[in-house]
C-alpha atoms as a PDB file:
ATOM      1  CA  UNK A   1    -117.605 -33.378 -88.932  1.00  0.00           C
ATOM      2  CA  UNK A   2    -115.081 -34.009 -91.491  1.00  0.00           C
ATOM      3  CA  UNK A   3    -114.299 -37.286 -92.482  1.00  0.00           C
ATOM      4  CA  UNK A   4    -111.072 -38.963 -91.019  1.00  0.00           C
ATOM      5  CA  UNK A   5    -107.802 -38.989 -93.206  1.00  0.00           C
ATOM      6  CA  UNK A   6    -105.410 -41.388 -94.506  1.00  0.00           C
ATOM      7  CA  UNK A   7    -102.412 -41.994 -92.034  1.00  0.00           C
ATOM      8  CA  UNK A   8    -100.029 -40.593 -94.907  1.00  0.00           C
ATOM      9  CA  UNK A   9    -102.182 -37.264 -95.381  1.00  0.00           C
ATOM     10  CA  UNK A  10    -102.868 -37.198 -91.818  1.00  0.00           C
ATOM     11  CA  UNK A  11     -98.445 -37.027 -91.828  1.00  0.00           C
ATOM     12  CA  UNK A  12     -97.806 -34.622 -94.091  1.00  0.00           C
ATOM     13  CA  UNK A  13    -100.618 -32.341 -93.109  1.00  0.00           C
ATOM     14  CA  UNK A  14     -99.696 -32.501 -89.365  1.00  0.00           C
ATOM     15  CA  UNK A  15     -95.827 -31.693 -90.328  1.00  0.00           C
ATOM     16  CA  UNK A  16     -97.101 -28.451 -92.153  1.00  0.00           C
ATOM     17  CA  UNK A  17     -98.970 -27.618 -89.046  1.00  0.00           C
ATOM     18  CA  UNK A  18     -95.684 -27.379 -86.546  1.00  0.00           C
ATOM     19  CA  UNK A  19     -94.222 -26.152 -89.806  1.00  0.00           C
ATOM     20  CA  UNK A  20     -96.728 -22.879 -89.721  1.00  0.00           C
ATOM     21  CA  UNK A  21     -96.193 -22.611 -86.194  1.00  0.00           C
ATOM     22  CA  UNK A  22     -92.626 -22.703 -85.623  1.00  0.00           C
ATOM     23  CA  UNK A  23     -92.633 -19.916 -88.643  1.00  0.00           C
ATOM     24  CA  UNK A  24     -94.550 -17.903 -86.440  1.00  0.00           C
ATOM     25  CA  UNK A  25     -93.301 -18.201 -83.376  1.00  0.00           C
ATOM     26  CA  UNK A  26     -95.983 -18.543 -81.099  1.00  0.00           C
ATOM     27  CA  UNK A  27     -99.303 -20.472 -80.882  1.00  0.00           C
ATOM     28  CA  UNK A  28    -100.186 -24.339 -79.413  1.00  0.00           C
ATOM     29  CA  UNK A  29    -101.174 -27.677 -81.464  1.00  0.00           C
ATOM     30  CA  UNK A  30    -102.933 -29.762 -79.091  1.00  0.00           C
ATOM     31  CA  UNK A  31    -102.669 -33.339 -80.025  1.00  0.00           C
ATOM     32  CA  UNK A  32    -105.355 -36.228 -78.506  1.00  0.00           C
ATOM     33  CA  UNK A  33    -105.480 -39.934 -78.935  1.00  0.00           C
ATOM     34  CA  UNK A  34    -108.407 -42.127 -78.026  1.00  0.00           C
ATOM     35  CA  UNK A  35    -109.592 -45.906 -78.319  1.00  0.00           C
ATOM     36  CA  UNK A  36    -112.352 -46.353 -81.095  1.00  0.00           C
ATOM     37  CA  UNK A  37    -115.454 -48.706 -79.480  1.00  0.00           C
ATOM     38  CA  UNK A  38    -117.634 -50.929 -81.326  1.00  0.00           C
ATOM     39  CA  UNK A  39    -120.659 -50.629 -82.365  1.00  0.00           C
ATOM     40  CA  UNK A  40    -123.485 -51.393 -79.144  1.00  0.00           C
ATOM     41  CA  UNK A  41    -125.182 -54.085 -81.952  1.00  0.00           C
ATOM     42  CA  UNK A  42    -121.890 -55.817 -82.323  1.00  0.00           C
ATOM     43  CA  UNK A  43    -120.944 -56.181 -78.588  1.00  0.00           C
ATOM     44  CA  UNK A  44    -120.919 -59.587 -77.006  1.00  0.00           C
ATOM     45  CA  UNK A  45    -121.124 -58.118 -73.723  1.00  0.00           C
ATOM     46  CA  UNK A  46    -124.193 -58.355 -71.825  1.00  0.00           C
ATOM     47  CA  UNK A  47    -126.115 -54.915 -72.157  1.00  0.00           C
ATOM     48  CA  UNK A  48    -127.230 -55.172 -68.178  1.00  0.00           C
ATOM     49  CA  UNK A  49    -123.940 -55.182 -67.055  1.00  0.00           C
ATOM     50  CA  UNK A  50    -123.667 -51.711 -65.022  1.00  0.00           C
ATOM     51  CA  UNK A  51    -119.857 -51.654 -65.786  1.00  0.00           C
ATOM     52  CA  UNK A  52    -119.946 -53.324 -69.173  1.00  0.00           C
ATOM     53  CA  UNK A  53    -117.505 -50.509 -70.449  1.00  0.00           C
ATOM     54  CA  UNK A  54    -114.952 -51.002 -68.155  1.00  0.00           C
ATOM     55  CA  UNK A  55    -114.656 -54.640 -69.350  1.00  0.00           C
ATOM     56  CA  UNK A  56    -111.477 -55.306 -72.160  1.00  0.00           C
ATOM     57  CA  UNK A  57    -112.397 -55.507 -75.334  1.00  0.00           C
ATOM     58  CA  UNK A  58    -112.069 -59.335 -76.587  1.00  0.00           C
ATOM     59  CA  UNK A  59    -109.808 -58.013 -79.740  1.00  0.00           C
ATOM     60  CA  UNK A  60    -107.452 -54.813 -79.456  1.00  0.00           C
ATOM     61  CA  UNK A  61    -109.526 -51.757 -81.010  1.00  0.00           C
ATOM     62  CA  UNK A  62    -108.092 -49.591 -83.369  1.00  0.00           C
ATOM     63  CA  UNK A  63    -107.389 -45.544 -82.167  1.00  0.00           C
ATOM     64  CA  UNK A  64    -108.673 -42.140 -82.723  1.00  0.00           C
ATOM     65  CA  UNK A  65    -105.921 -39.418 -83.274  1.00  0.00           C
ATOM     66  CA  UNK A  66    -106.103 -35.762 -83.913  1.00  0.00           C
ATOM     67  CA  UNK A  67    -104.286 -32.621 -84.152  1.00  0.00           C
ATOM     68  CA  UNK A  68    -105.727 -29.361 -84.044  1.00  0.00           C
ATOM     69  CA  UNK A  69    -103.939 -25.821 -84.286  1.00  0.00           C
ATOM     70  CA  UNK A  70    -104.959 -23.588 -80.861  1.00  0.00           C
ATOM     71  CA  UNK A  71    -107.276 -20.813 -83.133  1.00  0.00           C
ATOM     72  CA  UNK A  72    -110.991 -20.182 -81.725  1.00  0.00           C
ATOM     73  CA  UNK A  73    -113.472 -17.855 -82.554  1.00  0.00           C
ATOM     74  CA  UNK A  74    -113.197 -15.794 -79.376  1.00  0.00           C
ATOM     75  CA  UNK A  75    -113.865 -11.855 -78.968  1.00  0.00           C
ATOM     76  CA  UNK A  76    -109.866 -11.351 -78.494  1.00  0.00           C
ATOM     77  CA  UNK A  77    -108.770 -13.098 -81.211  1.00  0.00           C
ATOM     78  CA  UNK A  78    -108.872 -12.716 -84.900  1.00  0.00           C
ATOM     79  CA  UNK A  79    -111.852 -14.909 -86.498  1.00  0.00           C
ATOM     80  CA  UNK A  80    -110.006 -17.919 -88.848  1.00  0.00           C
ATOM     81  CA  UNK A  81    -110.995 -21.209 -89.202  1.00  0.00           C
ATOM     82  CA  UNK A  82    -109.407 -24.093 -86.861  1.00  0.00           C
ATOM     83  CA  UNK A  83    -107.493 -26.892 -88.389  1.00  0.00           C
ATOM     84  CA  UNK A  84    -109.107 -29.972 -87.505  1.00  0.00           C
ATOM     85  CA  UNK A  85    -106.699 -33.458 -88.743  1.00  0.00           C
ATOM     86  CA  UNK A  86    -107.515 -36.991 -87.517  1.00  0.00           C
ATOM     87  CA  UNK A  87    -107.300 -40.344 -88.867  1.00  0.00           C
ATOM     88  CA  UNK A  88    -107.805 -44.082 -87.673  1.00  0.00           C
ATOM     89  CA  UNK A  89    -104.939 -46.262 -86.777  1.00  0.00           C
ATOM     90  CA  UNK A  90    -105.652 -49.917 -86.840  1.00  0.00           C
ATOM     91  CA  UNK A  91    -104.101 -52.313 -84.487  1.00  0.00           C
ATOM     92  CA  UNK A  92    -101.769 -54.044 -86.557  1.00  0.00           C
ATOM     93  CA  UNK A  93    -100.561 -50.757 -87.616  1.00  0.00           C
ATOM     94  CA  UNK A  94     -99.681 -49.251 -84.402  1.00  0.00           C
ATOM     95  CA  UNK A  95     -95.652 -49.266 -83.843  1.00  0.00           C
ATOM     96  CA  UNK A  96     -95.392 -48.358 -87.502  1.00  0.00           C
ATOM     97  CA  UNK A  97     -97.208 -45.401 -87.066  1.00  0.00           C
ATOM     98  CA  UNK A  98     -96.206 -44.127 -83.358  1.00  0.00           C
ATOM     99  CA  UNK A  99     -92.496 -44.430 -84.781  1.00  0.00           C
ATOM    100  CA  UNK A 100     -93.388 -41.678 -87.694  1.00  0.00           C
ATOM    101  CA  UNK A 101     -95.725 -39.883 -85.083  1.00  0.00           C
ATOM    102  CA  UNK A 102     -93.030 -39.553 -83.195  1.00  0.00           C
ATOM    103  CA  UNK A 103     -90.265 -38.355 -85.359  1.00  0.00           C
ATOM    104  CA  UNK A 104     -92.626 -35.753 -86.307  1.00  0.00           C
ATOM    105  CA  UNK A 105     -93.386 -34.420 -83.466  1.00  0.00           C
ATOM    106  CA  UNK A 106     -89.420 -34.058 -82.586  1.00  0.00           C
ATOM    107  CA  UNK A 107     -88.993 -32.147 -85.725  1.00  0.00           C
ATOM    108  CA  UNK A 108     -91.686 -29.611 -84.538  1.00  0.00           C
ATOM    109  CA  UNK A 109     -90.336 -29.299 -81.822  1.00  0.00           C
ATOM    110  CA  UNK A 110     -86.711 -28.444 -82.710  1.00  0.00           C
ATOM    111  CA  UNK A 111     -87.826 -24.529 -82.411  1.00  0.00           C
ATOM    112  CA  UNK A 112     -88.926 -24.518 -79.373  1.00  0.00           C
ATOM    113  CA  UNK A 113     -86.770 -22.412 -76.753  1.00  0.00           C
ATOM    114  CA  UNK A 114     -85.967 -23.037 -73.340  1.00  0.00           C
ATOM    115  CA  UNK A 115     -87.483 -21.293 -70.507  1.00  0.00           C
ATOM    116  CA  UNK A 116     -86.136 -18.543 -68.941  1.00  0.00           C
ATOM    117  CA  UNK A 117     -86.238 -19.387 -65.102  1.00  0.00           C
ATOM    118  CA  UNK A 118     -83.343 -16.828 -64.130  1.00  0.00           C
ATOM    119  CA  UNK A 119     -86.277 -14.347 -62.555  1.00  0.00           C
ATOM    120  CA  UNK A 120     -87.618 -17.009 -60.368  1.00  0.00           C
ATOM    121  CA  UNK A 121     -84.153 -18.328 -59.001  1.00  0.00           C
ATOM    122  CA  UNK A 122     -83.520 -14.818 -58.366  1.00  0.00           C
ATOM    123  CA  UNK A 123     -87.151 -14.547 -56.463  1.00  0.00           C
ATOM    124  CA  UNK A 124     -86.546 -17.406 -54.726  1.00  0.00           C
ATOM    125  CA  UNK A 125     -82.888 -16.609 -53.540  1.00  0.00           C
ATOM    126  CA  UNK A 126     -84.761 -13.286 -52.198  1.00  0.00           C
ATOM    127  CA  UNK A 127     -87.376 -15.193 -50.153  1.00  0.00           C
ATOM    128  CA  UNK A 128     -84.818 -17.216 -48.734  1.00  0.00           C
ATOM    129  CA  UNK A 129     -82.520 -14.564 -48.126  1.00  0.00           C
ATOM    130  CA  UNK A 130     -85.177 -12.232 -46.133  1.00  0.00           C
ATOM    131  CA  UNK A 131     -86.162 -15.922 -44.386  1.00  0.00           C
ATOM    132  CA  UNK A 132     -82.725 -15.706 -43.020  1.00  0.00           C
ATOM    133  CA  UNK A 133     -82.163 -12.328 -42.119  1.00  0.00           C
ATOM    134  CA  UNK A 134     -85.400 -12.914 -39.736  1.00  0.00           C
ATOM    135  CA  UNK A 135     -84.037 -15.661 -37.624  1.00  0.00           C
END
């Protein structure tokens, strides 16, 4: 596994990826967040404890984030290489770094279009209609 990037790279490299995709017009970034644990040898908590991970962590932990572009190397599909971007955010970093995350994910999503739900109005207007006519 590749090793995790600076918050700045992880930035610029994540705007390039909505930047690819918008260009293209089709294709999904999925984008995960998770809490880092300790190490077991560091943990305070008693080791017997059947729920021991459900306890809260005595000091806020830092988090986990990736992005990754939707490509796989499926029968369908043509055979290139994912795009795998993650990087560590440490607690005291955390507003500062949603607040960016956040204004550039807006910017990728400017492109995006609305959905067409004119068809199923339509197909619902029908059942209703035919609902009616039986009564």
């Amino acid at each position: 596994m590749s090793s995790h990037t600076s918050n700045d790279e992880f930035f610029t490299k994540l705007a390039s990826l909505l930047e690819t995709r918008q260009q293209k017009g089709h294709g999904s970034i999925f984008l995960t967040q998770k809490r880092l644990t300790h190490d077991e040898s560091t943990s305070s908590k008693p080791a017997d404890s059947p729920l021991a991970d459900l306890e809260p962590p005595s000091a806020p932990l830092p988090i986990l984030i990736r992005a990754t572009d939707g490509n796989s190397q499926t029968k369908d599909r043509k055979k290139s290489e994912k795009i795998k971007l993650s990087t560590v955010v440490q607690p005291d970093n955390l507003e500062s770094f949603y607040t960016r995350y956040a204004e550039i994910c807006k910017q990728g999503m400017q492109a995006l279009k609305k959905r067409d739900r004119s068809k199923r109005k339509k197909q619902k207007q029908g059942k209703k209609k035919a609902q009616d006519d039986k009564k």
